[in-house]
Protein backbone atom coordinates (compact mmCIF):
# COMPACT_ATOMS: atom_id res chain seq x y z
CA UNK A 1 0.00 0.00 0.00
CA UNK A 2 1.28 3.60 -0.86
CA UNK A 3 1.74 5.20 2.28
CA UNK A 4 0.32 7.82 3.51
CA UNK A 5 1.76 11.62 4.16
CA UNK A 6 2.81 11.62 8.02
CA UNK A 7 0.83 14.29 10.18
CA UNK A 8 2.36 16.82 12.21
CA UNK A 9 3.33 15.29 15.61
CA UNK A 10 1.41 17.52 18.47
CA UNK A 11 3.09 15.57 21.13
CA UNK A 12 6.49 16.52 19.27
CA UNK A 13 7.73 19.96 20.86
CA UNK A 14 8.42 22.68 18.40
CA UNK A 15 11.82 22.67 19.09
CA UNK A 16 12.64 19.18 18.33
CA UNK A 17 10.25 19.96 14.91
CA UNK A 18 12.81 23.02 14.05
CA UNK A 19 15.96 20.68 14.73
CA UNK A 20 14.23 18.10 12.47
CA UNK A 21 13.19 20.82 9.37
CA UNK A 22 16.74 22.20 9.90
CA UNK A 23 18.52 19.11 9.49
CA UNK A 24 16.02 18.89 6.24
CA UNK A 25 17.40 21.78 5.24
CA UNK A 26 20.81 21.17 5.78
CA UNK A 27 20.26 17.43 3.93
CA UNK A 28 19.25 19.24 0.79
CA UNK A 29 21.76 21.98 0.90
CA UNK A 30 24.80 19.27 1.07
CA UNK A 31 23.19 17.95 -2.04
CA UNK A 32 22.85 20.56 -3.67
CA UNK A 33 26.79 21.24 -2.86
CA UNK A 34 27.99 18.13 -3.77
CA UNK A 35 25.80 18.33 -7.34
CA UNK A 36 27.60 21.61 -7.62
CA UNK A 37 31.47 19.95 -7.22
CA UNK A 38 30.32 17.03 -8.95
CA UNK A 39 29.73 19.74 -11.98
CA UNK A 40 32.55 21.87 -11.56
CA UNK A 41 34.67 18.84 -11.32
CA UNK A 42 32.92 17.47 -14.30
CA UNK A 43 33.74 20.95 -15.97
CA UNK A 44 37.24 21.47 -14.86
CA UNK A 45 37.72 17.78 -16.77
CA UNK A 46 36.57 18.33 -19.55
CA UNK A 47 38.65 21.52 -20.07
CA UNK A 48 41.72 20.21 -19.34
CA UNK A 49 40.21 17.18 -22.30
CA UNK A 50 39.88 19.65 -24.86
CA UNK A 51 43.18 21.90 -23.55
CA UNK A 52 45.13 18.54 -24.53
CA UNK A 53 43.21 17.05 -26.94
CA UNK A 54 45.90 15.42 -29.65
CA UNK A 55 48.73 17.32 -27.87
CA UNK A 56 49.89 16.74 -24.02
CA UNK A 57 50.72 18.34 -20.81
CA UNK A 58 54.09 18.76 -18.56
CA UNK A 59 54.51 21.34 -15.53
CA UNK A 60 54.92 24.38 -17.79
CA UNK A 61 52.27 24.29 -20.21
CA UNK A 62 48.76 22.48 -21.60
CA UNK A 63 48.89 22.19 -25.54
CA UNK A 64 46.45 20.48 -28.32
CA UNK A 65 46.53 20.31 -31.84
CA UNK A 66 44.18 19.69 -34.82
CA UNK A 67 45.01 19.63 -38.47
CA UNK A 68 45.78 23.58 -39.00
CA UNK A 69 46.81 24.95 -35.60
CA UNK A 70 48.42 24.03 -32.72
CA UNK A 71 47.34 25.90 -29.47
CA UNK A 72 49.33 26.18 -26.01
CA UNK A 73 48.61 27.11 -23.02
CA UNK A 74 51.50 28.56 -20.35
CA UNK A 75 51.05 28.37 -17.00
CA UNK A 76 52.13 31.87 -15.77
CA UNK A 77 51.98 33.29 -11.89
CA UNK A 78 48.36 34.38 -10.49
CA UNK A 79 49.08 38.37 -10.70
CA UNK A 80 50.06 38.22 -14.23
CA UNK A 81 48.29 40.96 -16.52
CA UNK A 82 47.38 40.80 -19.75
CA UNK A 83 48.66 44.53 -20.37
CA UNK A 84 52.57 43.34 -18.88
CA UNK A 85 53.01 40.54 -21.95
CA UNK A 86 54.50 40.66 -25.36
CA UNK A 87 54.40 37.19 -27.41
CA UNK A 88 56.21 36.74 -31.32
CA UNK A 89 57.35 34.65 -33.33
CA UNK A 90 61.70 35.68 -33.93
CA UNK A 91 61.66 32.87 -36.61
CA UNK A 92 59.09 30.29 -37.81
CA UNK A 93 59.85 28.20 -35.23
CA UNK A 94 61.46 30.24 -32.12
CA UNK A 95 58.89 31.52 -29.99
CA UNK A 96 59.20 34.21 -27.24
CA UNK A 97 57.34 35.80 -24.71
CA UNK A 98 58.04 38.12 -21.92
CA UNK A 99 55.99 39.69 -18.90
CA UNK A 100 57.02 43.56 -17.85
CA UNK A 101 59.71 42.83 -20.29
CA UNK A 102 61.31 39.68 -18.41
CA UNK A 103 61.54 36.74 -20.58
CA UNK A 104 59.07 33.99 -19.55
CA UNK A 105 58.73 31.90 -22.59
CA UNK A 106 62.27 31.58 -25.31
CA UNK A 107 61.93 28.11 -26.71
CA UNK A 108 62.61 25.89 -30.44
CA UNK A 109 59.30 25.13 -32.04
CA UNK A 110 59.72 21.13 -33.15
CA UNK A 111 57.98 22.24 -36.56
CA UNK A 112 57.71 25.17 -38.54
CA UNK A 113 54.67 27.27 -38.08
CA UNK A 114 52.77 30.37 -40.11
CA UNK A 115 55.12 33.81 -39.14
CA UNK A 116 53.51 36.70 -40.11
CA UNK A 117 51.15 39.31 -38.52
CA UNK A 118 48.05 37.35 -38.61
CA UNK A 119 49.36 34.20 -37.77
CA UNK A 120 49.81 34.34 -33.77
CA UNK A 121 46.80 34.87 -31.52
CA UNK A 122 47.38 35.20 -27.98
CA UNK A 123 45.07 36.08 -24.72
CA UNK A 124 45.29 35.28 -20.71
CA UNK A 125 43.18 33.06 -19.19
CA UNK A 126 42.14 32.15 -15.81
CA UNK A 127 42.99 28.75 -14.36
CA UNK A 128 40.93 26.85 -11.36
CA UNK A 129 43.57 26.75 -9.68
CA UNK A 130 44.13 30.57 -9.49
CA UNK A 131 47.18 31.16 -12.01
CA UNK A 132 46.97 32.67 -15.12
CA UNK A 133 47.10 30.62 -18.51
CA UNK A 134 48.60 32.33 -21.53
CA UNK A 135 46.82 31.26 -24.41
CA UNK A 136 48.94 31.18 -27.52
CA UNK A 137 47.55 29.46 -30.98
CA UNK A 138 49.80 28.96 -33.96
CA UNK A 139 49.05 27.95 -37.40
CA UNK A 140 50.56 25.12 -38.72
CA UNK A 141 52.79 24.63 -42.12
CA UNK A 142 54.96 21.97 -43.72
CA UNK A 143 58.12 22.03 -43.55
CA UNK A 144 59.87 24.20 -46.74
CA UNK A 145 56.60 26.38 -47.02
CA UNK A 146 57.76 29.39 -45.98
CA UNK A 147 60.73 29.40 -48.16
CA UNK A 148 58.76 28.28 -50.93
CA UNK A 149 55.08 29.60 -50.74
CA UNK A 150 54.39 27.81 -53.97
CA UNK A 151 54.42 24.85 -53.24
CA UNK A 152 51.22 23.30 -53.38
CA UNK A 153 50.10 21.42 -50.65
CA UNK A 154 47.17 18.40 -50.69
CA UNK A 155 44.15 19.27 -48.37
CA UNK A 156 44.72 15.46 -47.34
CA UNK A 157 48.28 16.26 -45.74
CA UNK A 158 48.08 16.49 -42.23
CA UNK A 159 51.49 17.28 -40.26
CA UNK A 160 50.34 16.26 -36.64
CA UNK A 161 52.92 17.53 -34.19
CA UNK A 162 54.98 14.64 -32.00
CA UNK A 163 55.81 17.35 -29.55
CA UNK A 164 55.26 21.36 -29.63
CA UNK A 165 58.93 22.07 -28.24
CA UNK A 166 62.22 20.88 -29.36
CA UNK A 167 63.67 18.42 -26.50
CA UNK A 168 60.00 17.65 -24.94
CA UNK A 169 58.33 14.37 -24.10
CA UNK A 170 56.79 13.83 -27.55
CA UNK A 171 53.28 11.55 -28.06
CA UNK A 172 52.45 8.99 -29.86
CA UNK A 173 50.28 10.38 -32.80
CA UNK A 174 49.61 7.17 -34.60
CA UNK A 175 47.09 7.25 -30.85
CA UNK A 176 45.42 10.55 -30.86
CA UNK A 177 41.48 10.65 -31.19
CA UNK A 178 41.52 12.91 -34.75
CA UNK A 179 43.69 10.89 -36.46
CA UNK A 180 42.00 8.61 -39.02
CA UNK A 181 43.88 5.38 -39.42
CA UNK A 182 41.25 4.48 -42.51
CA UNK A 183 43.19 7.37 -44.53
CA UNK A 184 46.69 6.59 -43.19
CA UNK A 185 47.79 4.95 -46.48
CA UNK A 186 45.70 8.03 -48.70
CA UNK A 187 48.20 10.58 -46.74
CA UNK A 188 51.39 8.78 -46.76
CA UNK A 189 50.71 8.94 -50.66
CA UNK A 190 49.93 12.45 -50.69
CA UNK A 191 53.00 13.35 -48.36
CA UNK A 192 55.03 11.40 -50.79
CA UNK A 193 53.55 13.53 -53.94
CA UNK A 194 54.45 16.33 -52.10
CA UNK A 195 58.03 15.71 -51.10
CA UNK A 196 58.86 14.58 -55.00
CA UNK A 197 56.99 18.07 -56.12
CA UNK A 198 59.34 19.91 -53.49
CA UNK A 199 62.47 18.01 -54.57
CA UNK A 200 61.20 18.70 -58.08
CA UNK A 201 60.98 22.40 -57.27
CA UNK A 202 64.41 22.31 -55.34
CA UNK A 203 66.11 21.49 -58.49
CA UNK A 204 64.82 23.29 -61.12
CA UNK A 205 65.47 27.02 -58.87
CA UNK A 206 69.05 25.55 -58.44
CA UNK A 207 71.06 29.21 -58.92
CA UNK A 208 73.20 28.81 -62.43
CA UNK A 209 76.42 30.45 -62.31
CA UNK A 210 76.16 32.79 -65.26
């Protein structure tokens, strides 16, 4: 039988009725609290999924990767300001940074990326943890395309990064959740094109001693 909706207790004295609607109270406010971290903590993990998605994570920085850009993000100290920090690209792969003109970021790129005025975006960021996340995306490029502009390049190729920093742990990318294994053999092919049309290219703008 469905049971009934218990009656007020008139023997029960009102205090002992407020201790028993406070501890109601305080039931549903812990649950509602620990919905709340069970969110946030549900949040904070699927950030830190999509901060590292295809790319990896070490004490200094958080970075991912798709097929055009490569994005990282630097752990920097709590009272860092947006205003205080300078980021470019010296070369097209040497990247620097500095906060209130103190270097804080002068590493090797492992690949060449996109150096010109459009191609670096930057912005801070605030972390859970209460420091400050410099934000810095890069577009990608295969390697001799700067030099040679030219050079046309498949929409298949797809130069996914082993590591973002010369020297760093690097990942296995034959693992990474974009990579499609169906069209591994398609791009090999297509990376092979293009390294005979860039060896083609090489040697026909030889310089000729005149």
């Amino acid at each position: 039988d469905m049971g009934e909706e218990e009656e007020p207790n008139p023997l029960m004295s009102e205090h002992k009725q407020q201790q028993q609607q406070q501890a109601g109270k305080d039931l549903s406010t812990e649950e509602a609290t620990n919905g709340k971290s069970a969110s946030r903590e549900e949040q904070l993990a699927s950030s830190l999924t999509k901060m590292s998605r295809n790319g990896g994570s070490c004490d200094e920085y958080i970075w991912s990767q798709d097929r055009h850009e490569v994005v990282i993000n630097f752990f920097l100290p709590a009272e860092t300001r947006a205003k205080d920090i300078s980021v470019k690209l010296t070369s097209d792969k040497h990247l620097l940074a500095k906060s209130q003109g103190v270097v804080v970021i002068d590493k090797e790129l492992s690949y060449p990326v996109v150096n010109n005025e459009d191609s670096l975006d930057w912005e801070m960021k605030y972390h859970h943890d209460g420091r400050r996340l410099l934000r810095i995306s890069l577009r990608k490029t295969l390697p001799g395309m700067n030099s040679l502009p030219a050079l046309p390049v498949e929409e298949g190729v797809i130069l996914w990064w082993k590591s973002v920093f010369q020297g760093d742990a690097e990942i296995d990318v034959a693992n990474i959740p974009d990579r499609k294994t169906k069209n591994l053999a398609k791009n090999q092919n297509v990376w092979k094109e293009a390294h005979e049309k860039f060896q083609e290219l090489i040697r026909n703008s030889a310089p000729t001693e005149i």
